[in-house]
N, C-alpha and C. Protein backbone atom coordinates (compact mmCIF):
# COMPACT_ATOMS: atom_id res chain seq x y z
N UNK A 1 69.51 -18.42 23.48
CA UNK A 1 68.24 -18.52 24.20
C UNK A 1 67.16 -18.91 23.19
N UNK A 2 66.37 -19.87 23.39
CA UNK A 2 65.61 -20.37 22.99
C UNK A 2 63.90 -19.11 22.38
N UNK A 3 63.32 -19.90 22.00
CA UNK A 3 61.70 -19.13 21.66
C UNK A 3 61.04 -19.77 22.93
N UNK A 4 60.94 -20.82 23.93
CA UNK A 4 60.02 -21.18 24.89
C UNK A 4 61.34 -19.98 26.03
N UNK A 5 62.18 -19.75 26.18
CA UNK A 5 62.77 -18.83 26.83
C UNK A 5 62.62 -17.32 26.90
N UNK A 6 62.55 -17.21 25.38
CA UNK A 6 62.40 -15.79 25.26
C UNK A 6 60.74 -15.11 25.81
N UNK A 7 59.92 -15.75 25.63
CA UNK A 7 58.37 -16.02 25.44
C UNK A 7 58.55 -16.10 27.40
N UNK A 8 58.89 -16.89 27.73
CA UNK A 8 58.82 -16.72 29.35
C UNK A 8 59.09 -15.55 30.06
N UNK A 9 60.80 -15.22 29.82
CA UNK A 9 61.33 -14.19 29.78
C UNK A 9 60.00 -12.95 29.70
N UNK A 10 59.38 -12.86 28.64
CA UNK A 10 58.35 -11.82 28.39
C UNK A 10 57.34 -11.68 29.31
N UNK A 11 56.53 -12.97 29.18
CA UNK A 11 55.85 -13.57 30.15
C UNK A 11 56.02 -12.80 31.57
N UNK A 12 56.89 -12.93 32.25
CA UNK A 12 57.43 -12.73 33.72
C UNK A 12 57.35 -10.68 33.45
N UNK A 13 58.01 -10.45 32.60
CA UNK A 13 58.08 -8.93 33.12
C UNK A 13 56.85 -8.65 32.94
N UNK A 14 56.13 -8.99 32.38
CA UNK A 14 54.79 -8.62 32.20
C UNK A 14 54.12 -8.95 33.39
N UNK A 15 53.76 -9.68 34.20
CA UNK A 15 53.75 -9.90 35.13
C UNK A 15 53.93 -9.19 35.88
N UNK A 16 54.77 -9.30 36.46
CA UNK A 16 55.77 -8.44 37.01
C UNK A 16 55.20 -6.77 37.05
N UNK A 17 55.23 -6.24 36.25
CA UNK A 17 54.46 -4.98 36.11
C UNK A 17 52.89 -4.95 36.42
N UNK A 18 52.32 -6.14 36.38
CA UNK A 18 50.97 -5.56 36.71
C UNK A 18 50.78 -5.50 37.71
N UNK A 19 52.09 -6.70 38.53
CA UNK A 19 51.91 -6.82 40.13
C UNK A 19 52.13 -5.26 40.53
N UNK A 20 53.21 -4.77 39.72
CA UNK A 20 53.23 -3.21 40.95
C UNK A 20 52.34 -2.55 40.35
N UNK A 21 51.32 -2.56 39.02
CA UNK A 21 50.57 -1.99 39.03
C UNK A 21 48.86 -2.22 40.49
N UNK A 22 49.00 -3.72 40.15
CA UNK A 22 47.95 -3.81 41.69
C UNK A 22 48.42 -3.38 42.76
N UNK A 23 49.27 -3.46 42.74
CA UNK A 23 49.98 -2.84 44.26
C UNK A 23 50.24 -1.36 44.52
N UNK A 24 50.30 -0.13 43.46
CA UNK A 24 49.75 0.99 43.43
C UNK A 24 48.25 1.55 43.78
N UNK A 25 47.76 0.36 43.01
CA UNK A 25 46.30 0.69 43.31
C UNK A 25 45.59 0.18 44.62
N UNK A 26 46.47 -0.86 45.21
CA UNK A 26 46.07 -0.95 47.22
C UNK A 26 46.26 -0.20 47.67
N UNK A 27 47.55 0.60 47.29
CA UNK A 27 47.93 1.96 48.50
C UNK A 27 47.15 2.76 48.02
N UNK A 28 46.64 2.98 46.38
CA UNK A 28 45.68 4.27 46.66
C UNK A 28 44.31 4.05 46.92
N UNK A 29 44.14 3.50 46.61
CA UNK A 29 42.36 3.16 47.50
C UNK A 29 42.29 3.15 49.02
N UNK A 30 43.52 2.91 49.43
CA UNK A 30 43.95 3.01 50.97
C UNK A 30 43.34 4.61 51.33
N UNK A 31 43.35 5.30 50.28
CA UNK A 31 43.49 7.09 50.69
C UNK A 31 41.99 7.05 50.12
N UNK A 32 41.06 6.45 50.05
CA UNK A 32 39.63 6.51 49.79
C UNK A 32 38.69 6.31 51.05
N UNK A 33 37.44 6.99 49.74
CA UNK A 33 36.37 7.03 51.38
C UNK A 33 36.20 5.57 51.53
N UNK A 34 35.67 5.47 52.46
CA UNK A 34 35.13 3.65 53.22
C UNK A 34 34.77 3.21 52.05
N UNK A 35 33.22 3.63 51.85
CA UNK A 35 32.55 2.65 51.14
C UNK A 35 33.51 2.29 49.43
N UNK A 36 33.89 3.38 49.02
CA UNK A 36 35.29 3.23 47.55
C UNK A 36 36.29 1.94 47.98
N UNK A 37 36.96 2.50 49.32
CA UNK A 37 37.98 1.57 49.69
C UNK A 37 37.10 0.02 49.35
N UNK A 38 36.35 -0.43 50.16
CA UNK A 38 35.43 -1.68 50.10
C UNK A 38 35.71 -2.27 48.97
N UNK A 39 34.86 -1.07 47.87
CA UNK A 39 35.03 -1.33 46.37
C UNK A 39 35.94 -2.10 45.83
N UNK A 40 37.00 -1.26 45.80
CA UNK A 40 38.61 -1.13 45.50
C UNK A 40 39.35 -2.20 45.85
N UNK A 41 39.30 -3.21 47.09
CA UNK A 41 39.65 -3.86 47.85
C UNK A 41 39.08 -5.18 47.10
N UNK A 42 37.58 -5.43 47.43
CA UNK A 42 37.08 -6.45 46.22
C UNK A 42 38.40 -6.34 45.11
N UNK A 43 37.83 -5.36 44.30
CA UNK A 43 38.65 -5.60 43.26
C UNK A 43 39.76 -6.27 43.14
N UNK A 44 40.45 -5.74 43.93
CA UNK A 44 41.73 -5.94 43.72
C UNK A 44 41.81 -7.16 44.08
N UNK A 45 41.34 -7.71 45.41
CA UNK A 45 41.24 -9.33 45.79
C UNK A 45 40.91 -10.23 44.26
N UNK A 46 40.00 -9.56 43.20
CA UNK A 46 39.95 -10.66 42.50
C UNK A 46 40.64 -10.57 41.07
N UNK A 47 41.88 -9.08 40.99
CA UNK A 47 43.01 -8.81 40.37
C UNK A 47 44.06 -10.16 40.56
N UNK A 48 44.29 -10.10 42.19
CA UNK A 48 45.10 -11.03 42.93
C UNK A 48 44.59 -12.54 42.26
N UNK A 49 43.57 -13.27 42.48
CA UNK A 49 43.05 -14.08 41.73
C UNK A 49 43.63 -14.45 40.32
N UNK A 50 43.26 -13.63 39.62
CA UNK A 50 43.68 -13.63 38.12
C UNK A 50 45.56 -13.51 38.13
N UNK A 51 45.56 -12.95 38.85
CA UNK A 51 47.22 -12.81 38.47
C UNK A 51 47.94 -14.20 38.97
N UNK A 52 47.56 -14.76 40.42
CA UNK A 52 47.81 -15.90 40.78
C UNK A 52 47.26 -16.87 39.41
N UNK A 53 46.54 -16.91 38.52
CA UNK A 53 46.07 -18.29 37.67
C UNK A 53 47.12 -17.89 36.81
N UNK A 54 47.38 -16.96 36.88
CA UNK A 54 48.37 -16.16 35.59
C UNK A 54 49.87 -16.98 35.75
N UNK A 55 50.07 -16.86 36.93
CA UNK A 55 51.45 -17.43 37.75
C UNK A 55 51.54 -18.96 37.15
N UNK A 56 50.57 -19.35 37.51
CA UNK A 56 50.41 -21.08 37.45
C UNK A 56 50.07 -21.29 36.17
N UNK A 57 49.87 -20.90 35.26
CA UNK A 57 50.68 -21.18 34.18
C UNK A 57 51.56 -20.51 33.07
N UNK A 58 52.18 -19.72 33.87
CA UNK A 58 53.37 -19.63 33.82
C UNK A 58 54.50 -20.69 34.15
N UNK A 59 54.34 -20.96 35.54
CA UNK A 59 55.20 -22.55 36.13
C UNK A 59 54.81 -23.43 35.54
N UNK A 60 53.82 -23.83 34.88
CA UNK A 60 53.61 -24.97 33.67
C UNK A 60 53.92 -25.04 32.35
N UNK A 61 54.23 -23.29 31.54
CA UNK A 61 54.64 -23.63 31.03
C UNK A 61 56.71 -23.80 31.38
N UNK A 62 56.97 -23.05 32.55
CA UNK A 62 58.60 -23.67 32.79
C UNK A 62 58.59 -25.16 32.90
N UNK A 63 57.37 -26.14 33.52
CA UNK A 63 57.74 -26.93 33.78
C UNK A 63 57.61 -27.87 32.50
N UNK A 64 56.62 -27.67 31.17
CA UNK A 64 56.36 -28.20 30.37
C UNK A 64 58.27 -28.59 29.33
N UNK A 65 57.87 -29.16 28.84
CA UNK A 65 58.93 -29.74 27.59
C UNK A 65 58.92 -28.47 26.62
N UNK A 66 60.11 -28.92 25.64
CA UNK A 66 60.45 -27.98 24.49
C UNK A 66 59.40 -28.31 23.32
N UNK A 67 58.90 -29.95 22.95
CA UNK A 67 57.81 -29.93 22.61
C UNK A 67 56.05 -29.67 23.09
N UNK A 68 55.94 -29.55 23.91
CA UNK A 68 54.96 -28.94 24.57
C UNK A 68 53.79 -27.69 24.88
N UNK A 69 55.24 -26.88 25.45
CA UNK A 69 55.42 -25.55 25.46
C UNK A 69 54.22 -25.05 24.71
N UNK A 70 54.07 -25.25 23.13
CA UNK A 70 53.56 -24.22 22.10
C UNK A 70 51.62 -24.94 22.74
N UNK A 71 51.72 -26.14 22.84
CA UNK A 71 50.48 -26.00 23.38
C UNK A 71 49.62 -25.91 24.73
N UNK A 72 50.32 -25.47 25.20
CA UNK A 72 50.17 -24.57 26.74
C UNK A 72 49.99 -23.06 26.52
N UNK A 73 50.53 -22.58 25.00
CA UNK A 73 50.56 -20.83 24.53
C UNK A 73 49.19 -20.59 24.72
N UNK A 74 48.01 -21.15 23.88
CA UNK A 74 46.66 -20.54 23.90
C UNK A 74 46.13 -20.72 25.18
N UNK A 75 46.20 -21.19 26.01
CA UNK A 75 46.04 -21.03 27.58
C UNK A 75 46.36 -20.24 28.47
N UNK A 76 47.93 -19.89 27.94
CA UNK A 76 48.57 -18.50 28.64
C UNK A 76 47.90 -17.11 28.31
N UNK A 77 48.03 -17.43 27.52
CA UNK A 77 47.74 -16.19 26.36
C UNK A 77 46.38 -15.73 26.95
N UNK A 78 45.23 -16.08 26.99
CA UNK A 78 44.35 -16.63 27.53
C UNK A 78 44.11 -16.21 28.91
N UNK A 79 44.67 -16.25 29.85
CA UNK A 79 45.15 -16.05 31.43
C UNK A 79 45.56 -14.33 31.00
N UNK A 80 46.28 -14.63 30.48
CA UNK A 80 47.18 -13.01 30.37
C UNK A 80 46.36 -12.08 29.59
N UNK A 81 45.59 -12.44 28.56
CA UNK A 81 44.56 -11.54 28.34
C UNK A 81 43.44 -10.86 29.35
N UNK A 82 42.87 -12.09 29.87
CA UNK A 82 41.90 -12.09 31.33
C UNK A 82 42.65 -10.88 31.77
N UNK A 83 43.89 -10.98 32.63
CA UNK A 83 44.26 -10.34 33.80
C UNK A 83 44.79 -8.58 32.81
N UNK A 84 45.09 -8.61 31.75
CA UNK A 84 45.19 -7.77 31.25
C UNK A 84 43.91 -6.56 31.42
N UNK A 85 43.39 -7.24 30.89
CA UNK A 85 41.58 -6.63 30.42
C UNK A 85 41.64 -6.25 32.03
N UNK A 86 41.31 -6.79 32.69
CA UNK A 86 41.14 -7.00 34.52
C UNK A 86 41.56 -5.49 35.19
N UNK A 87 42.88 -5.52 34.58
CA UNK A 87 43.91 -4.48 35.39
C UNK A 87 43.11 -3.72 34.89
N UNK A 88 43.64 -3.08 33.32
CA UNK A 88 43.23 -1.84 32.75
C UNK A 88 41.78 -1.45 33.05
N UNK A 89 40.76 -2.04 32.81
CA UNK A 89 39.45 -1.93 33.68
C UNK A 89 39.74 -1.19 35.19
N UNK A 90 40.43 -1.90 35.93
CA UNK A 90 40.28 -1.61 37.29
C UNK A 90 40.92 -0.55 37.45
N UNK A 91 42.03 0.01 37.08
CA UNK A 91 42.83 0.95 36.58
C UNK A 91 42.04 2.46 36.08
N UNK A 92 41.69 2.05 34.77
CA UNK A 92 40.63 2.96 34.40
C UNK A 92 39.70 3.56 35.00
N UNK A 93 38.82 2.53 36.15
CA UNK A 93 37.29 2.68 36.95
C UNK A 93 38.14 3.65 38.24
N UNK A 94 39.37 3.36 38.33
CA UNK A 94 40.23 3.95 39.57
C UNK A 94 40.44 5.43 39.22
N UNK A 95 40.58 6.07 38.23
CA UNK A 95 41.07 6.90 38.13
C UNK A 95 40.28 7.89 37.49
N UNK A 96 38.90 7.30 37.28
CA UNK A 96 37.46 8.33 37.18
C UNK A 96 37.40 8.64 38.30
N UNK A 97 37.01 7.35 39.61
CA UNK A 97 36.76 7.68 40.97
C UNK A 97 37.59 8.59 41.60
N UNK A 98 38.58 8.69 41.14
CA UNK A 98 39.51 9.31 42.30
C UNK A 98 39.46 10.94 41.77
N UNK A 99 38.99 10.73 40.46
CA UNK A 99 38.59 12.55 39.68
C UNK A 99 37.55 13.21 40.17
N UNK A 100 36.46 11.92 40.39
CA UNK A 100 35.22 12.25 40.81
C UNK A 100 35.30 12.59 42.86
N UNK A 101 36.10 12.06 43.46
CA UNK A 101 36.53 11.90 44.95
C UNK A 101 37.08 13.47 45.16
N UNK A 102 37.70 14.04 44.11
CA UNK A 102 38.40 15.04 44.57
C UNK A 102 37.74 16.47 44.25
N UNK A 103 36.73 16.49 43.03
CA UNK A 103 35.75 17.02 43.02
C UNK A 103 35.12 17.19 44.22
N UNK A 104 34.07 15.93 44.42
CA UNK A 104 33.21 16.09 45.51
C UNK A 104 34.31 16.72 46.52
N UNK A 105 35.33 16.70 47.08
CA UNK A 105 35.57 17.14 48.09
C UNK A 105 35.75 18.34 48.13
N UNK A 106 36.19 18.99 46.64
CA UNK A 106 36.39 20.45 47.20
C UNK A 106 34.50 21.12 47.00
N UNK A 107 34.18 20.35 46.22
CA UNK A 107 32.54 21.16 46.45
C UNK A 107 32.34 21.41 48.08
N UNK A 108 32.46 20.09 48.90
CA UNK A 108 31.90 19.68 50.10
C UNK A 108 32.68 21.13 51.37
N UNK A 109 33.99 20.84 50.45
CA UNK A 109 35.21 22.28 51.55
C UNK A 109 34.00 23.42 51.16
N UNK A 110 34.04 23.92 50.14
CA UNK A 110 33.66 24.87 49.77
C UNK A 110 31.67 25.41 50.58
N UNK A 111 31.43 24.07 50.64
CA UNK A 111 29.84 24.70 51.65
C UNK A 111 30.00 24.87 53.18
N UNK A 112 31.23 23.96 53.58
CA UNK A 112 31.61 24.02 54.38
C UNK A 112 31.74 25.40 55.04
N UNK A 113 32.80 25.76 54.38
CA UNK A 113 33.08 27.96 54.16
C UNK A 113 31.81 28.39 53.88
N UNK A 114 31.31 28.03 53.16
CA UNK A 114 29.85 29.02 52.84
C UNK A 114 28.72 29.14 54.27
N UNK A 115 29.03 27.67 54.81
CA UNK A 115 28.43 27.85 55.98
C UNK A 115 28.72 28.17 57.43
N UNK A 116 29.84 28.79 57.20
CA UNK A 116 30.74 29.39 58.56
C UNK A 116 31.88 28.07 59.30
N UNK A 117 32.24 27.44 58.41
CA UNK A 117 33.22 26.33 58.98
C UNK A 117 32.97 25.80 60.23
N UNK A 118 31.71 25.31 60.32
CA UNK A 118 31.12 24.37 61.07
C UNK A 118 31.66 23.23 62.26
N UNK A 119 32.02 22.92 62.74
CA UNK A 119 32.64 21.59 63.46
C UNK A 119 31.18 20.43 63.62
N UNK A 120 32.12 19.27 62.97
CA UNK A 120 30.81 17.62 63.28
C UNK A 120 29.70 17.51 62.17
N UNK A 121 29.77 18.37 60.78
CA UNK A 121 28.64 18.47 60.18
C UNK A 121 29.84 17.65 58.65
N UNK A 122 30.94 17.28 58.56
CA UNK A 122 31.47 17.09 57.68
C UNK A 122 31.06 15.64 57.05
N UNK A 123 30.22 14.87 57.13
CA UNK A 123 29.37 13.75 56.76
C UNK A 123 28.33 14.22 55.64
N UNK A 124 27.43 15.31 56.49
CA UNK A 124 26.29 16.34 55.93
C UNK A 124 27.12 16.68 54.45
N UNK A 125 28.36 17.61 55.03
CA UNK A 125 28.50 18.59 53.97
C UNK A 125 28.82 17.47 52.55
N UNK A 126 29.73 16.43 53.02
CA UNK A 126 30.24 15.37 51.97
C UNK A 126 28.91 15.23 50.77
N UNK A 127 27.96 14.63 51.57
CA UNK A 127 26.81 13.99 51.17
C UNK A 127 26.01 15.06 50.02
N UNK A 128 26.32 16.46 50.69
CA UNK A 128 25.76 17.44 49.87
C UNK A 128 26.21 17.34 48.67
N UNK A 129 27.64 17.64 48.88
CA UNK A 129 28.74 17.68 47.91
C UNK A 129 28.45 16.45 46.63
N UNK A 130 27.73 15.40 47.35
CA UNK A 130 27.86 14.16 46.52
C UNK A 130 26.79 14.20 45.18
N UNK A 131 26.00 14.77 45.99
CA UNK A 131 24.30 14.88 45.27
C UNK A 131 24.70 16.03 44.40
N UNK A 132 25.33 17.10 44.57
CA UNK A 132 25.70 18.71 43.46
C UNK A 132 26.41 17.29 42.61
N UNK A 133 27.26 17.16 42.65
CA UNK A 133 28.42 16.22 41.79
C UNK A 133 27.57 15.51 40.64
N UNK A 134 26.49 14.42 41.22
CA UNK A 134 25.96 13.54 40.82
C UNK A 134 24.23 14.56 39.66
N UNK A 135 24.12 15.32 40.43
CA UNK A 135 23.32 16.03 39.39
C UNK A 135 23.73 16.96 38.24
N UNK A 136 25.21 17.56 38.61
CA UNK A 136 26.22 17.68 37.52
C UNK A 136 26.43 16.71 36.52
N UNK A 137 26.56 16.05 37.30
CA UNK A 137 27.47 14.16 35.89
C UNK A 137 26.24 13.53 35.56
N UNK A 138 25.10 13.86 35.42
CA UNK A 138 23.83 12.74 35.40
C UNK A 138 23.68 13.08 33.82
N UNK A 139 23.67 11.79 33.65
CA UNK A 139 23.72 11.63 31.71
C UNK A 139 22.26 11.87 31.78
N UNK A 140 22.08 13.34 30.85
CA UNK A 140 21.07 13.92 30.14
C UNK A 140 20.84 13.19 28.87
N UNK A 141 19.27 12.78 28.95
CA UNK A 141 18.90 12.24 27.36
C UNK A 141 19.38 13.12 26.34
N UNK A 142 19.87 12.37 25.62
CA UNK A 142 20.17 12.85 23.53
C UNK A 142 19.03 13.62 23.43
N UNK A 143 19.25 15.21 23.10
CA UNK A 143 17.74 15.57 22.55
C UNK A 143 17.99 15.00 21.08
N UNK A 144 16.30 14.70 21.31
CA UNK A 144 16.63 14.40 19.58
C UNK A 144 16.47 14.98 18.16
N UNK A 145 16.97 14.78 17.15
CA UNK A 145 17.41 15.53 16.02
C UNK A 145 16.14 15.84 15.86
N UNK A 146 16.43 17.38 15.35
CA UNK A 146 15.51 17.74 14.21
C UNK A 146 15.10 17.53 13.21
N UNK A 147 13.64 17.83 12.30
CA UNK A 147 13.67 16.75 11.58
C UNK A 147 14.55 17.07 10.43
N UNK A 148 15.16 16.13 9.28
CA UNK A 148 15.63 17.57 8.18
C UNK A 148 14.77 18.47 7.34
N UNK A 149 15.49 19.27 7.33
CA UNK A 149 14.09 20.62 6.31
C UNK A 149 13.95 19.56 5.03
N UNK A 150 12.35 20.00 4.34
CA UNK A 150 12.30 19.48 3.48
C UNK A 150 12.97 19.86 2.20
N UNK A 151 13.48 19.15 0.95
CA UNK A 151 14.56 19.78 -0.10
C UNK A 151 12.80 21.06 -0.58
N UNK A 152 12.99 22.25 -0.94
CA UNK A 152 12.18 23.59 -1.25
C UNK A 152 12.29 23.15 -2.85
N UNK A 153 10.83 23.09 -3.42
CA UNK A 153 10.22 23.36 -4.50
C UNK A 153 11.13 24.34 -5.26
N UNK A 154 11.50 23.83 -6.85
CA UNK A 154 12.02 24.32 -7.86
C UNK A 154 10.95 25.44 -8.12
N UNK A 155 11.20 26.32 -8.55
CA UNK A 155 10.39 27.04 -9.18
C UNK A 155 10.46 28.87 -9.07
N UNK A 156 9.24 29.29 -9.15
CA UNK A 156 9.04 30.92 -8.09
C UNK A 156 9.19 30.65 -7.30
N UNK A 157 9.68 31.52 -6.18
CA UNK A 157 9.65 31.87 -4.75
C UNK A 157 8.81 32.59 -4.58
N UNK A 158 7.72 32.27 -2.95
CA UNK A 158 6.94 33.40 -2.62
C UNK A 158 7.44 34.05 -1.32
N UNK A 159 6.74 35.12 -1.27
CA UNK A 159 7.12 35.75 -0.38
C UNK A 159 6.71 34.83 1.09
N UNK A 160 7.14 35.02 2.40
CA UNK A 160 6.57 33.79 3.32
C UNK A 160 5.55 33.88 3.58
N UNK A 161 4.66 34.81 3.77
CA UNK A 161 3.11 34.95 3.58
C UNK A 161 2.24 34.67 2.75
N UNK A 162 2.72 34.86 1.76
CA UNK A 162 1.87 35.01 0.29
C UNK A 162 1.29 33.13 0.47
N UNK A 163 0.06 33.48 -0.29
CA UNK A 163 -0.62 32.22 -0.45
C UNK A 163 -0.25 32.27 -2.22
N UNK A 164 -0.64 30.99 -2.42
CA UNK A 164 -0.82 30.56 -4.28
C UNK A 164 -2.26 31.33 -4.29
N UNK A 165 -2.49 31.71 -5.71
CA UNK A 165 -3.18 32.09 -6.36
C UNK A 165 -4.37 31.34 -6.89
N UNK A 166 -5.66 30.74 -6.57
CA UNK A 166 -6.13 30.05 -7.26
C UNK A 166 -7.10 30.58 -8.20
N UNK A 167 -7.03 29.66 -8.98
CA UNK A 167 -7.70 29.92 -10.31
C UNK A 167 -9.30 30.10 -10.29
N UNK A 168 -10.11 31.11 -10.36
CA UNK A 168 -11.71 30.84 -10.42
C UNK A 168 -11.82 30.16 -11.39
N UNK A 169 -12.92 29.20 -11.79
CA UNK A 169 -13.93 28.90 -12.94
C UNK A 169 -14.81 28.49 -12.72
């Protein structure tokens, strides 16, 4: 087997894996609220995108020559970086949300009970839930440093009261 074989060969499983990685992440955004799903859905539509340009040249480079091949690489490479970066991003942003989704919900159960398990108010309670969450996670300014102490005078020490002594004349 060749180096434009082996390199394809690679090519494809790689591939290959991100497809079932997008395809994990349709069914779980499937289990999200509306407006996430929306999100999620974009996304992934323009995962699909990238992975389709990914495809096509891939089939260019099968269809390219044995001399060829190597300059079709920085193009692939290229594509497959894109969709790389793409996934793991989308991947990553997926799996804050879904930390942050499951939070809010048990806050939201939990006022729910506090407020006598209500029927038709579960919109309310969500929303509550959303705002506790969001004033929890709200990036607090850096206080800022103190200044450093100044390096303390060689010499006597006074007591912390004591003033210097000045001289009459």
């Amino acid at each position: 087997m060749g180096l434009k074989e082996n390199y394809q060969e690679k090519l494809e499983a790689q591939l290959k894996e991100w497809s079932g990685k997008i395809d994990q992440l349709k069914t779980a955004a499937g289990k999200l609220a509306a407006d996430a799903r929306v999100t999620y859905h974009q996304q992934i539509d323009a995962l699909r995108g990238k992975q389709e340009a990914a495809q096509k040249k891939l089939q260019e480079l099968k269809e390219a020559g044995e001399g060829v091949w190597e300059d079709l690489r920085s193009g692939i490479e290229g594509a497959w970086d894109e969709l790389r970066q793409a996934v793991d991003n989308v991947v990553s942003r997926f799996k804050r949300d879904e930390g942050r989704e499951e939070e809010i919900r048990l806050v939201a159960y939990r006022i729910w009970e506090e407020e006598g398990c209500p029927h038709g108010r579960d919109l309310e309670h969500w929303r509550k839930a959303e705002a506790i969450w969001e004033e929890q996670h709200r990036e607090k300014p850096r206080a800022t440093r103190p200044e450093k102490p100044t390096p303390k005078a060689k010499g006597k020490r006074r007591s912390s009261g004591a003033r210097p002594k000045r001289s009459r004349s």
